[in-house]
PDB file of N, CA and C in Angstrom:
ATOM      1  N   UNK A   1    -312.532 104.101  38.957  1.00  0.00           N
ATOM      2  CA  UNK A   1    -313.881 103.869  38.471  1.00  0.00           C
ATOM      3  C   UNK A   1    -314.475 102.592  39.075  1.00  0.00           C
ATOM      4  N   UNK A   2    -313.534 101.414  39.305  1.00  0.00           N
ATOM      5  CA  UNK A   2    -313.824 100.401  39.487  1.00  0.00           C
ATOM      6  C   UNK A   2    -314.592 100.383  40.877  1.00  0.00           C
ATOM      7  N   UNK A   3    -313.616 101.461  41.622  1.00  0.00           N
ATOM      8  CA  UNK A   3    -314.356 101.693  43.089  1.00  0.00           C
ATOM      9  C   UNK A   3    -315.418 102.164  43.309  1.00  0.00           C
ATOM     10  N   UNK A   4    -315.432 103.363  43.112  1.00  0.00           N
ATOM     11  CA  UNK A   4    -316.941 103.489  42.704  1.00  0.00           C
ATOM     12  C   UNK A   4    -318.513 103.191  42.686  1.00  0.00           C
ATOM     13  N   UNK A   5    -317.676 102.048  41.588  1.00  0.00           N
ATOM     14  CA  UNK A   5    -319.052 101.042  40.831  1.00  0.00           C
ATOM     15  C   UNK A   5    -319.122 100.302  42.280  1.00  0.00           C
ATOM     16  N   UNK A   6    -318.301  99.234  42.761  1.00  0.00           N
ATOM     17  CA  UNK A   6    -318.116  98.462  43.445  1.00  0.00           C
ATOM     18  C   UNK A   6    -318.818  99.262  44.951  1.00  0.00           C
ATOM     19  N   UNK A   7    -318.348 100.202  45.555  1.00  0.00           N
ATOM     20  CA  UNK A   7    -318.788 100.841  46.513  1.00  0.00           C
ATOM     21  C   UNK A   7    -320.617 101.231  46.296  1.00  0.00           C
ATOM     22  N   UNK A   8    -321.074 101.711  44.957  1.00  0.00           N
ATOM     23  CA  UNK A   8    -322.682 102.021  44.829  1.00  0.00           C
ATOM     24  C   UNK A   8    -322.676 100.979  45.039  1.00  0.00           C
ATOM     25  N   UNK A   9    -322.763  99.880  44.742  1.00  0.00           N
ATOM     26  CA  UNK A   9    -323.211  98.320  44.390  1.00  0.00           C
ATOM     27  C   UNK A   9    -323.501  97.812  45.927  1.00  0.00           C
ATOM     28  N   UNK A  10    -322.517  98.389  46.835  1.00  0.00           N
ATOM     29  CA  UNK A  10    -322.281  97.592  48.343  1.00  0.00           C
ATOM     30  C   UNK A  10    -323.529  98.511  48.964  1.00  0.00           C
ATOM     31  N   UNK A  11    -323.601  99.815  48.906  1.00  0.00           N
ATOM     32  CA  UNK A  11    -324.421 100.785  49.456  1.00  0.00           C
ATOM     33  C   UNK A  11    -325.968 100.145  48.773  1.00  0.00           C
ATOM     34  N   UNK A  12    -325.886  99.922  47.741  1.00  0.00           N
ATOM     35  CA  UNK A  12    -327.447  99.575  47.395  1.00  0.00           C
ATOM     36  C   UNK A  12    -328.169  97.784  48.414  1.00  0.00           C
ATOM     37  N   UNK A  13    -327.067  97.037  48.076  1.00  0.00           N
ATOM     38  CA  UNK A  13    -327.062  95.699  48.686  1.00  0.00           C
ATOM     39  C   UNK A  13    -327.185  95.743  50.350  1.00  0.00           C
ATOM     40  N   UNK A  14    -326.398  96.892  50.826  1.00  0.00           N
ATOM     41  CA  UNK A  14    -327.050  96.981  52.167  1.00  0.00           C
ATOM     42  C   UNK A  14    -328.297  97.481  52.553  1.00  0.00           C
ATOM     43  N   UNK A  15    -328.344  98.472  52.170  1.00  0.00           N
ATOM     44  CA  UNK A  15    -330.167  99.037  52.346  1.00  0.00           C
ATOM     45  C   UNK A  15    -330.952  98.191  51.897  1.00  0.00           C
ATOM     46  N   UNK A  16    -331.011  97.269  50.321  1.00  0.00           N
ATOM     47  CA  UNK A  16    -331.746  96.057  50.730  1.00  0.00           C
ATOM     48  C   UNK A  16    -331.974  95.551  51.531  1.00  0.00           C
ATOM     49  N   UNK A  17    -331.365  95.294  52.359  1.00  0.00           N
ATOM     50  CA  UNK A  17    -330.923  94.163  53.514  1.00  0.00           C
ATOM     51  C   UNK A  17    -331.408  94.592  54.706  1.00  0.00           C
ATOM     52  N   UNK A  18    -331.157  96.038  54.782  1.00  0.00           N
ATOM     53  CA  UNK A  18    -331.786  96.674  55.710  1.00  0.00           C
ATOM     54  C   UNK A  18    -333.834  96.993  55.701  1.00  0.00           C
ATOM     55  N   UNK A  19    -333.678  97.103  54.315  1.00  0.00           N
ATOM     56  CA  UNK A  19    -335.661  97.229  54.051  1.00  0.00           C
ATOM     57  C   UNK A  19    -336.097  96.152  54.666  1.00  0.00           C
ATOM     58  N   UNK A  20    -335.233  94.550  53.432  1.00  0.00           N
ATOM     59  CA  UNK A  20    -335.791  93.367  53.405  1.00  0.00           C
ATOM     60  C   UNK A  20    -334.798  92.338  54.555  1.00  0.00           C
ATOM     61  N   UNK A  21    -334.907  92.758  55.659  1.00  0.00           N
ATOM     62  CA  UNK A  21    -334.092  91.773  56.483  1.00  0.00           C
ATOM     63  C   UNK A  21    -334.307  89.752  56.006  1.00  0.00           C
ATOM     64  N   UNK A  22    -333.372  89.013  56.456  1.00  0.00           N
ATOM     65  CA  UNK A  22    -333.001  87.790  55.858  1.00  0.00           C
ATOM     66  C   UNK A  22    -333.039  86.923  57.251  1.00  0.00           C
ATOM     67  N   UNK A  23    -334.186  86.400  57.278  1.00  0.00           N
ATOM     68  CA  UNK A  23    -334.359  85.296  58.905  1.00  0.00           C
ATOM     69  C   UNK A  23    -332.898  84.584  59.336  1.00  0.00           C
ATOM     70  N   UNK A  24    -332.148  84.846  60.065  1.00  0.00           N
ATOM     71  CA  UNK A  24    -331.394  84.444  60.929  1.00  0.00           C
ATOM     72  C   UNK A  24    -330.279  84.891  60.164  1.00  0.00           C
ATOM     73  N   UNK A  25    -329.890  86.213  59.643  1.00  0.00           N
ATOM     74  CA  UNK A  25    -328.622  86.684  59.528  1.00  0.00           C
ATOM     75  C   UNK A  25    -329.133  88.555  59.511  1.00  0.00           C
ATOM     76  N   UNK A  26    -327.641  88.726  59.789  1.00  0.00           N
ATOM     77  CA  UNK A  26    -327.939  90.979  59.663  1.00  0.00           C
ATOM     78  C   UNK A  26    -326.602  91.456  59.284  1.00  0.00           C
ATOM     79  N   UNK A  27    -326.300  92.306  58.909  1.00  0.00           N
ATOM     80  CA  UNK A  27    -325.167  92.458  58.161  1.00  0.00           C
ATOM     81  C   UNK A  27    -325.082  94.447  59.101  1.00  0.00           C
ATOM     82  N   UNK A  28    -323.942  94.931  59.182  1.00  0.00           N
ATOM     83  CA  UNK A  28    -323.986  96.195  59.170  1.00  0.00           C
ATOM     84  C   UNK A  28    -322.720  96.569  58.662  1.00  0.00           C
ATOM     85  N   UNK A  29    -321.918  97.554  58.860  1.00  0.00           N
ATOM     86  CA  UNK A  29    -320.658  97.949  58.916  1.00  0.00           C
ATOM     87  C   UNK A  29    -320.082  98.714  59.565  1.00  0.00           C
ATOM     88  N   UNK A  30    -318.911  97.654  59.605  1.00  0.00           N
ATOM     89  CA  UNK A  30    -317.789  97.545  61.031  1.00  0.00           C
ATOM     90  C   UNK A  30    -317.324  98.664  61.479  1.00  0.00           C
ATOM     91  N   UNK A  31    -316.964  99.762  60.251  1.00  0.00           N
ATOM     92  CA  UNK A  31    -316.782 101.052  60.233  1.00  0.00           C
ATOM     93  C   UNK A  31    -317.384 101.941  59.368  1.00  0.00           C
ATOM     94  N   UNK A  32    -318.260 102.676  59.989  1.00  0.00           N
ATOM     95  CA  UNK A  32    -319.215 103.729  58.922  1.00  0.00           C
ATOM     96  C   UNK A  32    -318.799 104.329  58.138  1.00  0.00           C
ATOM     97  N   UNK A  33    -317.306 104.479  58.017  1.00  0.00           N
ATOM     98  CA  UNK A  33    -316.404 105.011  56.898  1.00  0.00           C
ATOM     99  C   UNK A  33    -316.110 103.879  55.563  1.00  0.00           C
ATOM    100  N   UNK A  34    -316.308 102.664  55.845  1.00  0.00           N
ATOM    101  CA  UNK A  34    -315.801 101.647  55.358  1.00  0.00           C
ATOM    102  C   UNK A  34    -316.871 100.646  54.995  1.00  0.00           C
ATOM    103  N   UNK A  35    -317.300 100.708  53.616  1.00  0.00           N
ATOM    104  CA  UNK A  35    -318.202 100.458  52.879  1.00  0.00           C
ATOM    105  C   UNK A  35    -317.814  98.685  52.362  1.00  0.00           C
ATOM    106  N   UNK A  36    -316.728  98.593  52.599  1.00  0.00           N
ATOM    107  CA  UNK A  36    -315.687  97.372  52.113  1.00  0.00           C
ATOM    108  C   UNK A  36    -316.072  96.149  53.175  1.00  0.00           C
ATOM    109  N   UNK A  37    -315.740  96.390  54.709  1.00  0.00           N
ATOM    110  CA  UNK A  37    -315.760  95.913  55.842  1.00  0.00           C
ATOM    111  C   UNK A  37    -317.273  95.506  56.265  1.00  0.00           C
ATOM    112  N   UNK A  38    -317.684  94.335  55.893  1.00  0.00           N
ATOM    113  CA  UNK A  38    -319.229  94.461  56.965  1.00  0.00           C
ATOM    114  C   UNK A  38    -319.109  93.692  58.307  1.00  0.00           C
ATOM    115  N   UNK A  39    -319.486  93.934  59.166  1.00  0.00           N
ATOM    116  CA  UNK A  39    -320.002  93.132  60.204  1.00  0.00           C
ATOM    117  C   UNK A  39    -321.263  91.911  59.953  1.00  0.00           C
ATOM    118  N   UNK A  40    -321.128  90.505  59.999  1.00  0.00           N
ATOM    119  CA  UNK A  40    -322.357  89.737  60.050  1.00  0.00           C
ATOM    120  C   UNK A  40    -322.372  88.898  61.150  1.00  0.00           C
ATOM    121  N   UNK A  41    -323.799  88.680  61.540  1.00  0.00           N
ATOM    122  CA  UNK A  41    -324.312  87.772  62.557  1.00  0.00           C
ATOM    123  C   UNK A  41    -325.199  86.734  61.696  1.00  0.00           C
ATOM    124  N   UNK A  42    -324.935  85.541  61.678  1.00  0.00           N
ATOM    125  CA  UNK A  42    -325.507  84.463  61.630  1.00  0.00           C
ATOM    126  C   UNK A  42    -326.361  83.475  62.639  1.00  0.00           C
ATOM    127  N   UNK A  43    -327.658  83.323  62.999  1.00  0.00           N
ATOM    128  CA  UNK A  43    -327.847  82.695  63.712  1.00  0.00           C
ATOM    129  C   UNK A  43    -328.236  81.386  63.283  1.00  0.00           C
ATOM    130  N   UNK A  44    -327.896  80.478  64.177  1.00  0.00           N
ATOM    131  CA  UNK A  44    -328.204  78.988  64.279  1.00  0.00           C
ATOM    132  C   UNK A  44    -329.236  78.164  63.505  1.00  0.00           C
ATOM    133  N   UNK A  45    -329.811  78.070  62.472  1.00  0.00           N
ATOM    134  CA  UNK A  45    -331.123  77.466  61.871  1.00  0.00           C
ATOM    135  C   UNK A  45    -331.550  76.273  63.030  1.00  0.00           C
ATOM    136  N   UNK A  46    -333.044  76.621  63.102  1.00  0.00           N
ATOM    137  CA  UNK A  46    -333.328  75.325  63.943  1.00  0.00           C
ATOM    138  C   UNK A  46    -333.443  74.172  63.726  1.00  0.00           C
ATOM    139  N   UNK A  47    -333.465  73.008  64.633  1.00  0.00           N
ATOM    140  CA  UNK A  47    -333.438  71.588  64.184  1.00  0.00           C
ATOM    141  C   UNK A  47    -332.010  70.856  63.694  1.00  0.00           C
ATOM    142  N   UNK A  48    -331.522  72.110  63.892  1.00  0.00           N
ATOM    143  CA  UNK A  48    -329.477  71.824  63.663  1.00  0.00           C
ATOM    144  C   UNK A  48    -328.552  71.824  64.866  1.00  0.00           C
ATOM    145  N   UNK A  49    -327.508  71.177  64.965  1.00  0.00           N
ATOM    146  CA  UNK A  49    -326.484  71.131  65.948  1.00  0.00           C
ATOM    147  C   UNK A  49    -326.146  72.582  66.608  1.00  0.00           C
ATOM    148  N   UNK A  50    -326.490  73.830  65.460  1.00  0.00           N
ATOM    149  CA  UNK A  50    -326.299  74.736  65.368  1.00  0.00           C
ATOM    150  C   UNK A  50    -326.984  75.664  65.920  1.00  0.00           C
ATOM    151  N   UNK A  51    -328.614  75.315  66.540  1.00  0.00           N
ATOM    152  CA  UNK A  51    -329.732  76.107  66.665  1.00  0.00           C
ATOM    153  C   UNK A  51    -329.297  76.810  67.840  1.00  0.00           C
ATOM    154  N   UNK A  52    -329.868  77.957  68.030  1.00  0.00           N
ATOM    155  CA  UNK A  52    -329.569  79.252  69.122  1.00  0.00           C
ATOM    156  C   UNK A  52    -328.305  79.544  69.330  1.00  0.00           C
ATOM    157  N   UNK A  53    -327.109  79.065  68.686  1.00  0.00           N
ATOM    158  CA  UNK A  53    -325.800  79.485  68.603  1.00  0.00           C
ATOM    159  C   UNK A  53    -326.004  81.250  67.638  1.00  0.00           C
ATOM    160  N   UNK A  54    -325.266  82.190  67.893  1.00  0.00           N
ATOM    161  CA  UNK A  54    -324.557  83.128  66.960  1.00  0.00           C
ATOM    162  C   UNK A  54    -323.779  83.026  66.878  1.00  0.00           C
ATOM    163  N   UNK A  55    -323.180  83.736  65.849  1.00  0.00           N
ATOM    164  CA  UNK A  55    -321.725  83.103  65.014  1.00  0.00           C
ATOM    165  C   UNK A  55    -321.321  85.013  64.277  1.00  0.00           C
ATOM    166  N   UNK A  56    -320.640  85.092  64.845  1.00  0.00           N
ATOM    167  CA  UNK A  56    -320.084  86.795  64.141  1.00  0.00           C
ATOM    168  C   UNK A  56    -319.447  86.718  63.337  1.00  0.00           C
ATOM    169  N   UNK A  57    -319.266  87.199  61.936  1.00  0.00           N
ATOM    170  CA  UNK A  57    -317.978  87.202  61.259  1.00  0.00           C
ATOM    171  C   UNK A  57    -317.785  88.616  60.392  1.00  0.00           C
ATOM    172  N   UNK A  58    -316.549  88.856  60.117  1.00  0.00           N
ATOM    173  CA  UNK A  58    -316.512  90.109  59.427  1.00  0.00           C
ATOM    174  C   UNK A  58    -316.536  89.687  57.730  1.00  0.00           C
ATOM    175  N   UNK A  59    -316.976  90.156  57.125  1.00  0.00           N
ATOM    176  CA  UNK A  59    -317.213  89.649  55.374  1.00  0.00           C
ATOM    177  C   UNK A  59    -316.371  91.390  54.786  1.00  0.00           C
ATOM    178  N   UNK A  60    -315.043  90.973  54.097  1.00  0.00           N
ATOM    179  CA  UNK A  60    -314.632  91.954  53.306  1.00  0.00           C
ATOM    180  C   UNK A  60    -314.550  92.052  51.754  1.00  0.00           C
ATOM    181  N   UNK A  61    -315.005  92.686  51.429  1.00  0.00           N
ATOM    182  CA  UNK A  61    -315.269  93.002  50.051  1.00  0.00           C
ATOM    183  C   UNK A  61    -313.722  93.796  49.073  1.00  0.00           C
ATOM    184  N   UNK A  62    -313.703  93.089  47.871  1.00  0.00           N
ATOM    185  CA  UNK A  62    -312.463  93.514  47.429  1.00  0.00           C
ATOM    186  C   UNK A  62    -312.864  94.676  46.411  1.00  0.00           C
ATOM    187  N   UNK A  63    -312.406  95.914  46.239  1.00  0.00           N
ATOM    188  CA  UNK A  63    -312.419  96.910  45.130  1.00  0.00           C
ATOM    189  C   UNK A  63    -312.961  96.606  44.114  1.00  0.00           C
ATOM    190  N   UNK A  64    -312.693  95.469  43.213  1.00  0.00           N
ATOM    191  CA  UNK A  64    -313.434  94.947  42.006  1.00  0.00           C
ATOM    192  C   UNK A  64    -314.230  93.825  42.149  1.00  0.00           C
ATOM    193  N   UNK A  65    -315.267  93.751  43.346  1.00  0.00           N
ATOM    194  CA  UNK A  65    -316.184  93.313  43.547  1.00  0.00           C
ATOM    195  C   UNK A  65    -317.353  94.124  42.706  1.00  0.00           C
ATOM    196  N   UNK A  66    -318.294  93.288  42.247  1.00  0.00           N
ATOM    197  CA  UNK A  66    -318.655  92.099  42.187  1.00  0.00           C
ATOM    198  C   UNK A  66    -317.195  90.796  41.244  1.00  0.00           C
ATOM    199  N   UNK A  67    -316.786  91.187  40.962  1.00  0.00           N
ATOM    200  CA  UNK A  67    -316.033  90.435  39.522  1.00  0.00           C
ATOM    201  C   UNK A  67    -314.966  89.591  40.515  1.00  0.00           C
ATOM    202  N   UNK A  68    -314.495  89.872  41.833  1.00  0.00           N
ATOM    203  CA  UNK A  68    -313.426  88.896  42.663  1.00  0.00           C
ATOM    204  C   UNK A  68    -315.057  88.681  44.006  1.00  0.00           C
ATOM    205  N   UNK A  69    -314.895  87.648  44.711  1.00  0.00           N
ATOM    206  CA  UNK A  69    -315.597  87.464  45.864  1.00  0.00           C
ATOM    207  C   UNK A  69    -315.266  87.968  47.104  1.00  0.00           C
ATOM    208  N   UNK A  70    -315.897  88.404  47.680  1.00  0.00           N
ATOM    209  CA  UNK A  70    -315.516  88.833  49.361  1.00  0.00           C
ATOM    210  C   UNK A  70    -314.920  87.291  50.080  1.00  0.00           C
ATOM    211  N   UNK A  71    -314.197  88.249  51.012  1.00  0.00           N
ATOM    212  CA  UNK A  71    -314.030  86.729  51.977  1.00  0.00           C
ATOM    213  C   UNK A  71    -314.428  87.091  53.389  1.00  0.00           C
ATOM    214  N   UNK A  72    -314.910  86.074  53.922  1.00  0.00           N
ATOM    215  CA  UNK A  72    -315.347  86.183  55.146  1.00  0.00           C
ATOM    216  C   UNK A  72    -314.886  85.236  56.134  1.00  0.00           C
ATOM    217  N   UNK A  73    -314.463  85.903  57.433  1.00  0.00           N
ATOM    218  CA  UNK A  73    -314.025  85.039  58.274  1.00  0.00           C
ATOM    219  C   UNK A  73    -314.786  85.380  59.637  1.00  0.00           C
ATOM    220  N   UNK A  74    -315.107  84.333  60.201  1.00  0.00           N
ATOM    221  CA  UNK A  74    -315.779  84.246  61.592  1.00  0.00           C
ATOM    222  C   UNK A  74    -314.881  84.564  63.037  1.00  0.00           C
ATOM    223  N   UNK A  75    -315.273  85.062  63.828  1.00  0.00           N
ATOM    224  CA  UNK A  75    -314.696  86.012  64.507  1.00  0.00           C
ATOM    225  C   UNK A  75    -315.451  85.353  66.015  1.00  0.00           C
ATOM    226  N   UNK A  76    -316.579  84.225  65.821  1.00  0.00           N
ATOM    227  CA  UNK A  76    -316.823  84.016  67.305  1.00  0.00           C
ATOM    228  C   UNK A  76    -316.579  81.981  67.050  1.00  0.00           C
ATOM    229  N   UNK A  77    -316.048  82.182  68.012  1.00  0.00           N
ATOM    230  CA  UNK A  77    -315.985  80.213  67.604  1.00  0.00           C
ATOM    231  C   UNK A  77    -316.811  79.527  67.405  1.00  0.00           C
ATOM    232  N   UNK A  78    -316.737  78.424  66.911  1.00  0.00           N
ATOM    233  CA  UNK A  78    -317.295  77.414  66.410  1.00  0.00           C
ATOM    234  C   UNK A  78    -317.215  76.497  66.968  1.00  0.00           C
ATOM    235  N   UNK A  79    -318.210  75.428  66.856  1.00  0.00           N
ATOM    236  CA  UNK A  79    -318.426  74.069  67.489  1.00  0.00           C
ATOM    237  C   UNK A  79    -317.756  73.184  66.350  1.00  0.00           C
ATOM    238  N   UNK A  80    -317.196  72.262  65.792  1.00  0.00           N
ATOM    239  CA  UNK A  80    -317.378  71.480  65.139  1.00  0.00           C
ATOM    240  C   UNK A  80    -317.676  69.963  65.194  1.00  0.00           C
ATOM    241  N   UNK A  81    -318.454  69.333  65.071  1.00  0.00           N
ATOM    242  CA  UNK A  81    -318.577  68.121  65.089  1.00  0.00           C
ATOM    243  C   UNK A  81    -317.948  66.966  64.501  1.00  0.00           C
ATOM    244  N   UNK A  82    -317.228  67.406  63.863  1.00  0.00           N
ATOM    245  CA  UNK A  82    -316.358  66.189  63.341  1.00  0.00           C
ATOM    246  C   UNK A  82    -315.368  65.609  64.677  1.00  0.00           C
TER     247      UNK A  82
END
């Protein structure tokens, strides 16, 4: 049941996303079978160390999501400034 819920929940949150796109990020999924798995692109905000960089990362969603958090890990390197 838990899946389910959790899976409508991901399907509704993407087509949001898809109506109402979000200035400098896009989300899809990694595998069209796999509602769990998204693909995201982040781009650079301007006026930051960061500007015109993309940054890929995959964001996975756990079964009893919303109630545990996805984790996401970045998949294209990073600059860091420290």
């Amino acid at each position: 049941m838990v899946d389910c819920q959790s899976s409508l929940l991901l399907k509704k949150q993407l087509a949001e996303l898809k109506r109402r796109p979000v200035d400098g990020f896009s989300a899809g999924l990694l595998n069209d079978d796999d509602i769990y798995k998204w693909e995201i692109l982040v781009i650079g905000p301007p006026e930051t160390l960061y500007e015109g960089g993309f940054f890929k990362a995959i964001l996975e969603f756990p079964k009893e999501y919303p109630q545990r958090p996805p984790k996401m890990r970045f998949t294209s390197e990073i600059w860091h400034p420290n």
